[in-house]
Structure formats: structure tokens, C-alpha cells
N, C-alpha and C. Protein backbone atom coordinates (compact mmCIF):
# COMPACT_ATOMS: atom_id res chain seq x y z
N UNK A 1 184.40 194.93 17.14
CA UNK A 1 185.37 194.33 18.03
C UNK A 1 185.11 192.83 18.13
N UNK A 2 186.38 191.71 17.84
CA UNK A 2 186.09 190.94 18.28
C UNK A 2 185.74 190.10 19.87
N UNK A 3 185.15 189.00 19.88
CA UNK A 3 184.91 188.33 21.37
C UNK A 3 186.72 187.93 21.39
N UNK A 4 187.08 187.65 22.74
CA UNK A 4 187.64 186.85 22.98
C UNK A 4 188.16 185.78 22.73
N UNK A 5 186.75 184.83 22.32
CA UNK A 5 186.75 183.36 22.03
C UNK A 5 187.12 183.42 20.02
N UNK A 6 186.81 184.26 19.68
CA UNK A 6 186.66 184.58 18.02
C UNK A 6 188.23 185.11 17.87
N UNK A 7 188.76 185.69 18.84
CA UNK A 7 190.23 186.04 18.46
C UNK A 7 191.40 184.99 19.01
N UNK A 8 191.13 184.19 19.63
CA UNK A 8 191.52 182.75 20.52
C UNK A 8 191.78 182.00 19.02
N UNK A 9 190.24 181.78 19.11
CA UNK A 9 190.05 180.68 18.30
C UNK A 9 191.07 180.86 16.88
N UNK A 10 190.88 181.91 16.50
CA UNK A 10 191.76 182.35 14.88
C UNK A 10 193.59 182.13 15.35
N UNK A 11 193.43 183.27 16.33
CA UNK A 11 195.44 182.55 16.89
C UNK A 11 195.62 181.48 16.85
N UNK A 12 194.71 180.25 17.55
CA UNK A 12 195.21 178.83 17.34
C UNK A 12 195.54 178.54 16.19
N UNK A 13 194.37 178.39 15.55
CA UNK A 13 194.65 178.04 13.79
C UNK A 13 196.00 178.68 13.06
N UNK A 14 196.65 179.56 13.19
CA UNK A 14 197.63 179.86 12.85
C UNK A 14 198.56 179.27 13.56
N UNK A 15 198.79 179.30 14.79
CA UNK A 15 199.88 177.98 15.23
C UNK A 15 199.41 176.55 15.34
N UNK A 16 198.61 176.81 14.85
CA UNK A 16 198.09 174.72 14.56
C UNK A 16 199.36 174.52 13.23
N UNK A 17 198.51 175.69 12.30
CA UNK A 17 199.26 175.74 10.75
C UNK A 17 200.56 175.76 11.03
N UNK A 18 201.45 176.53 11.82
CA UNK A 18 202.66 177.10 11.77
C UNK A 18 203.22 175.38 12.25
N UNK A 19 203.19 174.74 13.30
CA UNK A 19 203.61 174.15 13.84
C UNK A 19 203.67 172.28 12.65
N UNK A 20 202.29 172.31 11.93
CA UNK A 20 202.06 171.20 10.80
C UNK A 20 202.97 171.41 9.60
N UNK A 21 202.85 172.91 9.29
CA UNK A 21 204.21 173.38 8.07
C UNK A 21 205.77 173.07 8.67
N UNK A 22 205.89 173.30 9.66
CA UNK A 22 207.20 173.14 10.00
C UNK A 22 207.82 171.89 9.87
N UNK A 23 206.60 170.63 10.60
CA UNK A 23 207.27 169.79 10.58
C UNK A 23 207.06 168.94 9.37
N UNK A 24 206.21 169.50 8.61
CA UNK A 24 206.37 168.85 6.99
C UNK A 24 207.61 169.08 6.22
N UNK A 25 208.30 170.10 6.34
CA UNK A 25 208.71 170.98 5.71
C UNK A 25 210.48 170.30 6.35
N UNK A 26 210.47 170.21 7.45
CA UNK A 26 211.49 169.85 8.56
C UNK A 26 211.68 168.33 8.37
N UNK A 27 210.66 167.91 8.44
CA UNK A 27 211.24 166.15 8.15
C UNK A 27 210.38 165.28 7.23
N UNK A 28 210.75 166.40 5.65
CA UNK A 28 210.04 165.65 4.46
C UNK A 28 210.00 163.70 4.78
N UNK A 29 210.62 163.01 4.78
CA UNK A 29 210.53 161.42 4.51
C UNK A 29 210.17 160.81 5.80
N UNK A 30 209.47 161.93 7.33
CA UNK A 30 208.61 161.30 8.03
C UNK A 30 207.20 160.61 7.50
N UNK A 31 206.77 159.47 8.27
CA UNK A 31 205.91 158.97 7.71
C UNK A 31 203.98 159.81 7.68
N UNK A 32 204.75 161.17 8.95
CA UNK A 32 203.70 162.03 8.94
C UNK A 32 203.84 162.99 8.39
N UNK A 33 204.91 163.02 6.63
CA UNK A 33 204.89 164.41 6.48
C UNK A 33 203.98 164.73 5.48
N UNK A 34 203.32 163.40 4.63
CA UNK A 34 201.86 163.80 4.03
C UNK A 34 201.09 164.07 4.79
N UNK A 35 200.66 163.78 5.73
CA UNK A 35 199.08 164.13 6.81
C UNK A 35 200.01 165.45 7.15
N UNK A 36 200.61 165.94 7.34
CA UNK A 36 200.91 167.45 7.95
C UNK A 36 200.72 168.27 6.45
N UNK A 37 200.66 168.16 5.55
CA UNK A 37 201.09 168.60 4.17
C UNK A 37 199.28 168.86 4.06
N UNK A 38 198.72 167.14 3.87
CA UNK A 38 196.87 167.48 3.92
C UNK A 38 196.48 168.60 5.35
N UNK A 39 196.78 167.83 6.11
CA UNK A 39 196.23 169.15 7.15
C UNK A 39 196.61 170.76 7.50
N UNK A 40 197.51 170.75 6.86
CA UNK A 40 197.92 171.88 6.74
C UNK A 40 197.09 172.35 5.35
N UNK A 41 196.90 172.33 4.45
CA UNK A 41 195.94 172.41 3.31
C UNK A 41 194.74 172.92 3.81
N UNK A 42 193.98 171.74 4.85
CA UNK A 42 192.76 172.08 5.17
C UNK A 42 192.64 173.03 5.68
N UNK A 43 193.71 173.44 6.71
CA UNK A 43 194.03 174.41 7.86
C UNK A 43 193.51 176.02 6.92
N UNK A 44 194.56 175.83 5.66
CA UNK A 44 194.25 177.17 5.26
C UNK A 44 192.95 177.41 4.72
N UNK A 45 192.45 176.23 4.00
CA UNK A 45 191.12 176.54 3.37
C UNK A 45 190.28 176.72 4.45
N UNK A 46 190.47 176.64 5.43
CA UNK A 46 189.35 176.71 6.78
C UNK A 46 189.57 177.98 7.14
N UNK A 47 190.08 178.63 7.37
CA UNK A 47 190.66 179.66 7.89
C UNK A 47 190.04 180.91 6.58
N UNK A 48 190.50 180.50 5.38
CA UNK A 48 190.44 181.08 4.22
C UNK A 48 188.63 181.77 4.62
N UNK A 49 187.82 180.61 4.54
CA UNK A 49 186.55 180.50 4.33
C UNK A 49 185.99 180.97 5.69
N UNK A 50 186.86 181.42 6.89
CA UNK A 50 186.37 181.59 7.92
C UNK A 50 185.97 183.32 7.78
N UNK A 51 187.19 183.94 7.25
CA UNK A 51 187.30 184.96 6.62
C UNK A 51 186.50 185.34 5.80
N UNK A 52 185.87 185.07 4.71
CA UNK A 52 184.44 184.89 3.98
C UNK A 52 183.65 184.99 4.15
N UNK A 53 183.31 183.79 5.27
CA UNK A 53 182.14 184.05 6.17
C UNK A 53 181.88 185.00 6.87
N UNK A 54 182.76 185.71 7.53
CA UNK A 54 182.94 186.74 8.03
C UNK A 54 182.59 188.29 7.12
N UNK A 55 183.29 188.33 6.19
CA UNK A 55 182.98 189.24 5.20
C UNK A 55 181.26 189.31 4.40
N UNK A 56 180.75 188.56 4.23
CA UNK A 56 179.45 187.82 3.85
C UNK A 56 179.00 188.37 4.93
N UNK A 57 178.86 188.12 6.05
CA UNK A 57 178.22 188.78 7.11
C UNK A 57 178.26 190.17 7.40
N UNK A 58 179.52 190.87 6.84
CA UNK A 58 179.12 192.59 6.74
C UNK A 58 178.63 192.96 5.98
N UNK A 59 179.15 192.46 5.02
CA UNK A 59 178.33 192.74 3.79
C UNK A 59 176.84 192.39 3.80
N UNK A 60 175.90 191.70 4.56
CA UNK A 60 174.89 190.90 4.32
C UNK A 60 173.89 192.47 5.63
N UNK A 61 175.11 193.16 6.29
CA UNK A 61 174.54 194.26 7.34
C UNK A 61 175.10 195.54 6.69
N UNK A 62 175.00 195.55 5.44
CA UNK A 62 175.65 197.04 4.55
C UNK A 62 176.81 197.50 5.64
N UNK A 63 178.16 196.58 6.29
CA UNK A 63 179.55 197.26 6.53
C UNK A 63 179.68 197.02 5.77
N UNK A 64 180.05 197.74 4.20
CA UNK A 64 180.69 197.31 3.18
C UNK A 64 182.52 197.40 3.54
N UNK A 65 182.59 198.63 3.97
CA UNK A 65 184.14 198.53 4.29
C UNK A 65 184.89 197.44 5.30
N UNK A 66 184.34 196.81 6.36
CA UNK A 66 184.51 195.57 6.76
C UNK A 66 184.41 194.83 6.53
N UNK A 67 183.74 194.51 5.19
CA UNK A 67 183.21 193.35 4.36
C UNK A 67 184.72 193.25 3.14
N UNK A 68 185.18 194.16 2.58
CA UNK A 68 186.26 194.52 1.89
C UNK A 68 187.63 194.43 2.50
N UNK A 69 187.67 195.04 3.87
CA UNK A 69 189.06 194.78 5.18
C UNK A 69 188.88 192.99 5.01
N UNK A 70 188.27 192.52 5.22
CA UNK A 70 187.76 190.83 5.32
C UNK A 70 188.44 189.95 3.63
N UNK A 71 188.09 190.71 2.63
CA UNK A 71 188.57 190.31 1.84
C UNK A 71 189.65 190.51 1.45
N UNK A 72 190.29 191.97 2.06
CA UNK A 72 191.52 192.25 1.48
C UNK A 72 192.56 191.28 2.43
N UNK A 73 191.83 190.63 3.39
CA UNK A 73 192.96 189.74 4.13
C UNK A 73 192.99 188.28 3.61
N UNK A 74 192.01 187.88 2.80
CA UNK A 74 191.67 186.99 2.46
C UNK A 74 193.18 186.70 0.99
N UNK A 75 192.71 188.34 0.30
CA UNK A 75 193.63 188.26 -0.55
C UNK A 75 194.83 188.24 -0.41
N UNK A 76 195.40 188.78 0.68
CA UNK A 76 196.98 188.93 1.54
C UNK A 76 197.32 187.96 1.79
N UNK A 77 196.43 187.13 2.84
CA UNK A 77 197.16 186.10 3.47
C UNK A 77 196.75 184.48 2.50
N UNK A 78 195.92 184.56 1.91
CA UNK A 78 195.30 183.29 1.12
C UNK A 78 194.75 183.57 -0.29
N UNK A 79 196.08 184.07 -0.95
CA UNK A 79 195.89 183.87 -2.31
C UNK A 79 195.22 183.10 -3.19
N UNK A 80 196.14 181.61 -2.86
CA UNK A 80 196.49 180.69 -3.51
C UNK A 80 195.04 179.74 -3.22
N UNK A 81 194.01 180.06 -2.64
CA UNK A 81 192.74 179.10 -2.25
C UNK A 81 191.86 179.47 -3.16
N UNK A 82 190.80 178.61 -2.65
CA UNK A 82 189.77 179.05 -4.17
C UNK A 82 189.15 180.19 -3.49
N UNK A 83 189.03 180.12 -2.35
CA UNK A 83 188.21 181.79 -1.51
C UNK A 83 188.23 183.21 -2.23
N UNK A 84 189.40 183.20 -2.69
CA UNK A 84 190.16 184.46 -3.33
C UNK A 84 189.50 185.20 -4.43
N UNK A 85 188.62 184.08 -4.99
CA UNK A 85 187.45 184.48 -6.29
C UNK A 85 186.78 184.83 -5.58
N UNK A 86 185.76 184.11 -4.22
CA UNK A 86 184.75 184.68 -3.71
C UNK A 86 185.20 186.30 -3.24
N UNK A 87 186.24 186.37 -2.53
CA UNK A 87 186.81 187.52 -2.21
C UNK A 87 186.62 188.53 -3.13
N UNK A 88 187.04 188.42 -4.45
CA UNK A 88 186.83 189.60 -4.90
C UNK A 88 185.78 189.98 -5.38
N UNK A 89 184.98 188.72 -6.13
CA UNK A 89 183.16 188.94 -6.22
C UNK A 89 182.52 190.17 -4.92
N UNK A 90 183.09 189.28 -3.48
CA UNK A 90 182.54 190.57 -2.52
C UNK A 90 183.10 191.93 -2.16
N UNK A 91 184.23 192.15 -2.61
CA UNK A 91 184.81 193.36 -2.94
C UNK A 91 184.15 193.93 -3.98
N UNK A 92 183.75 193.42 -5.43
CA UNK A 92 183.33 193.78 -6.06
C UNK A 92 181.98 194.43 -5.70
N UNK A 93 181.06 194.05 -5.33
CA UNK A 93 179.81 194.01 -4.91
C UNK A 93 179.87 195.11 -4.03
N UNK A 94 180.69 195.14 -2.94
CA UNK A 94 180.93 195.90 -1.64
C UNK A 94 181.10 197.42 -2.41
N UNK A 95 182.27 197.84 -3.12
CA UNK A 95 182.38 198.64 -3.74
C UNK A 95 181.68 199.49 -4.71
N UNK A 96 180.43 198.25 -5.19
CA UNK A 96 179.10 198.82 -6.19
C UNK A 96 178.44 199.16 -5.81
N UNK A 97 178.34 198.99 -4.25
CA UNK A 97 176.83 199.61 -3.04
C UNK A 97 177.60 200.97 -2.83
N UNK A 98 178.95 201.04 -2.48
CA UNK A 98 179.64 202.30 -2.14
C UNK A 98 179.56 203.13 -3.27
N UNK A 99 179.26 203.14 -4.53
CA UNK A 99 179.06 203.92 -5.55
C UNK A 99 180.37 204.00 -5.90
N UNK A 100 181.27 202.92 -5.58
CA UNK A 100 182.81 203.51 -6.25
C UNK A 100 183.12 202.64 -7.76
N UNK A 101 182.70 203.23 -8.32
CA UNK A 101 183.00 202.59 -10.15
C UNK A 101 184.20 202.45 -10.43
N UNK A 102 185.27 203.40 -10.25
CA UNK A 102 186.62 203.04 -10.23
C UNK A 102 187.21 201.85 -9.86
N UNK A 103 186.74 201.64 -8.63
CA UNK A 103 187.11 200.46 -7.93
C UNK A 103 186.80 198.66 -8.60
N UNK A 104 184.82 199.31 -8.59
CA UNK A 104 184.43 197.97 -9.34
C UNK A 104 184.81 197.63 -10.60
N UNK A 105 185.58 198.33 -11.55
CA UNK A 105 186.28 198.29 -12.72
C UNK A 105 187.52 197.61 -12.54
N UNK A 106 188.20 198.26 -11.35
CA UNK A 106 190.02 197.49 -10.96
C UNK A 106 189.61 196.08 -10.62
N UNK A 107 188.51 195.78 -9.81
CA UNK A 107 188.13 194.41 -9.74
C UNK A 107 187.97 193.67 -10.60
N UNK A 108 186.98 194.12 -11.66
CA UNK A 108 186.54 193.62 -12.59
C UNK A 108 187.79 193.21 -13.69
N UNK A 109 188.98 194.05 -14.04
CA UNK A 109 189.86 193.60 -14.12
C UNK A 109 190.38 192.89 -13.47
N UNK A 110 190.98 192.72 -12.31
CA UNK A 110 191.57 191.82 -11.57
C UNK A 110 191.13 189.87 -12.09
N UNK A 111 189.69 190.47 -11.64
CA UNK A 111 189.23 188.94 -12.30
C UNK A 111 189.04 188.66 -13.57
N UNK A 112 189.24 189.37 -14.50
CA UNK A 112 189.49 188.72 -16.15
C UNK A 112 190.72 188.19 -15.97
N UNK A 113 191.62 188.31 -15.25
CA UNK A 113 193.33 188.53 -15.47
C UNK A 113 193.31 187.29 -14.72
N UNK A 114 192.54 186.70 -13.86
CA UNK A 114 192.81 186.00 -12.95
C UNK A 114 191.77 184.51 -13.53
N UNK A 115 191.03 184.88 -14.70
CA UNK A 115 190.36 183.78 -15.40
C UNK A 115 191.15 182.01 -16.20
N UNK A 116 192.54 182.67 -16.03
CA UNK A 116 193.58 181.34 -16.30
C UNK A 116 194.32 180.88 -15.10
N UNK A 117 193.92 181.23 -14.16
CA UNK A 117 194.35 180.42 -12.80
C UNK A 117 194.29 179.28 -12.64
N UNK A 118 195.81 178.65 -11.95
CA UNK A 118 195.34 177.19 -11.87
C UNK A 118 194.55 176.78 -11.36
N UNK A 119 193.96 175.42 -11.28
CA UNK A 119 192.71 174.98 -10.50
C UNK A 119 193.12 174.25 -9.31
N UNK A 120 192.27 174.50 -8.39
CA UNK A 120 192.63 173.77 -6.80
C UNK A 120 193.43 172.41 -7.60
N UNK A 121 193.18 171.26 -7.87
CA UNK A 121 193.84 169.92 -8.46
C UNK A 121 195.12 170.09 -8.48
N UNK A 122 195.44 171.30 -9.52
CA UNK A 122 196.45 171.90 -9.58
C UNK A 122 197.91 172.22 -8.82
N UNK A 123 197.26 173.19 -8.10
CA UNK A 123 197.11 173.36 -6.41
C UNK A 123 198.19 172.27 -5.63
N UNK A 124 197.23 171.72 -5.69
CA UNK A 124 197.26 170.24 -4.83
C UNK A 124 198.04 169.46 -5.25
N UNK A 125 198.41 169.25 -6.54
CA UNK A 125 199.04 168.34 -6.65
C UNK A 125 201.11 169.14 -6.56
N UNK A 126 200.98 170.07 -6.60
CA UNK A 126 202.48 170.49 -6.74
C UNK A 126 202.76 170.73 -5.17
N UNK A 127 201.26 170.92 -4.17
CA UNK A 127 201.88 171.06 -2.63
C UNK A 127 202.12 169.71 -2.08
N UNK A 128 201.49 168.63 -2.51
CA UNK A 128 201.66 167.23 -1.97
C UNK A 128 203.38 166.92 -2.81
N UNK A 129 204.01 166.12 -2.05
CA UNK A 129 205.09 165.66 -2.81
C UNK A 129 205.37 163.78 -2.90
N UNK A 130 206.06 163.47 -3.64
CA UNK A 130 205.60 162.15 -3.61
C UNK A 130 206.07 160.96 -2.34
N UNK A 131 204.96 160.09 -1.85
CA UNK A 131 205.00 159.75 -1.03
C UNK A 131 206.84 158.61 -0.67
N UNK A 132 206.71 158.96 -0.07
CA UNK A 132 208.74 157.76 0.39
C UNK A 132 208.10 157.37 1.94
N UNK A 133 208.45 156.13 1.72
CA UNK A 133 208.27 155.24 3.11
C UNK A 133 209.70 155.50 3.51
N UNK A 134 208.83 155.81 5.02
CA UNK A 134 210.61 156.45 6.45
C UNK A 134 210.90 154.50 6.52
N UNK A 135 212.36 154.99 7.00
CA UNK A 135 212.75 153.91 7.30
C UNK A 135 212.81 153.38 8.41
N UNK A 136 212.56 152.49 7.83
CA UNK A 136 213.00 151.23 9.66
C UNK A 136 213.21 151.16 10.83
């Protein structure tokens, strides 16, 4: 079960995000719609890695299946981050303590398949768009 403060804290971050996407998204040629575009970026990789950390920590107390719930949200909601490798490394892992071979095989596929992924740079450069000074 989470605290209070641990389920607080995660809701914000999602309307921090919700509220920085919107208005990037809402008034591209504001002069704040790159800093909403970067912070919104960070937002997810923070969040991404909060999740991780989290999973790392069941995993680090043999919950393997909470350690896997952790990653499978990682993979749901934050594909597109670099977390998503760590994610399945600990799925992978999680699943090899559980004795499930089936599983660590679908992983193990997953990540050959996933060995031509673009790279964060990548990433980054198709979510930033090019900068236009607002007017006057």
C-alpha cells in the first residue's frame, strides 16, 4: 500500500505534465512553448525513473510480481523513454527468479526486436519543434 504522501506526490506530476502539454501544444509560437515542451520531457523521464526505482526496490526484496506490475506500467505509460530497456531487463530478471522460461524468452525477444530503437537524441529532437519568436 502506498503512503499518502507517495500517492500525492505521483498525482501531482501527472497534472504538472497534463497542464505543461497542454499549453505547449495550445499555444505552439508562445515564447514558453519550448520550456513547456523541455519540462514536460523531464516530467516524464522523472516519473519514468520514479517507477524503476520503485520496481528495483521489489525486486531488490524478492516481490518479483510487484517488481514486474512496476514495469509493466513503465511500459504502458512510458514507452518512448530510455527506462523502458531498464524495464524489461527487470521483468526479465523478475521472471528468471519466478522460474518462468516462457516468459524470460518473450522478453528476451522483445528486446532483440527493440535493439534498432531510436535513440533519446532522436527522441528529442522530433518532440522539440523549431524555435519562432511570439510577437510583439
Amino acid at each position: 500500500m502506498q503512503s499518502p504522501i507517495s500517492v500525492r506526490n505521483s498525482a501531482s506530476n501527472g497534472a504538472t505534465s497534463w497542464n505543461l502539454n497542454s499549453s505547449g501544444f495550445r499555444f505552439p509560437h508562445s515564447r514558453y512553448a519550448n520550456d513547456a515542451r523541455e519540462r514536460m520531457y523531464e516530467l516524464i523521464h522523472a516519473q519514468a525513473q520514479y517507477e524503476i526505482n520503485t520496481a528495483m526496490y521489489y525486486y531488490k526484496r524478492d516481490a518479483y510480481i510487484a517488481a514486474i506490475n512496476r514495469c509493466q506500467t513503465v511500459l504502458n505509460d512510458f514507452q518512448s523513454t530510455d527506462q523502458a530497456e531498464e524495464a524489461l531487463q527487470i521483468m526479465k530478471d523478475s521472471y528468471k527468479a519466478l522460474g518462468m522460461e516462457d516468459k524470460v524468452k518473450d522478453i528476451e525477444r522483445i528486446i532483440e526486436a527493440n535493439q534498432n530503437r531510436p535513440s533519446k537524441k532522436t527522441v528529442q529532437h522530433i518532440i522539440q519543434a523549431p524555435q519562432v519568436e511570439a510577437p510583439q
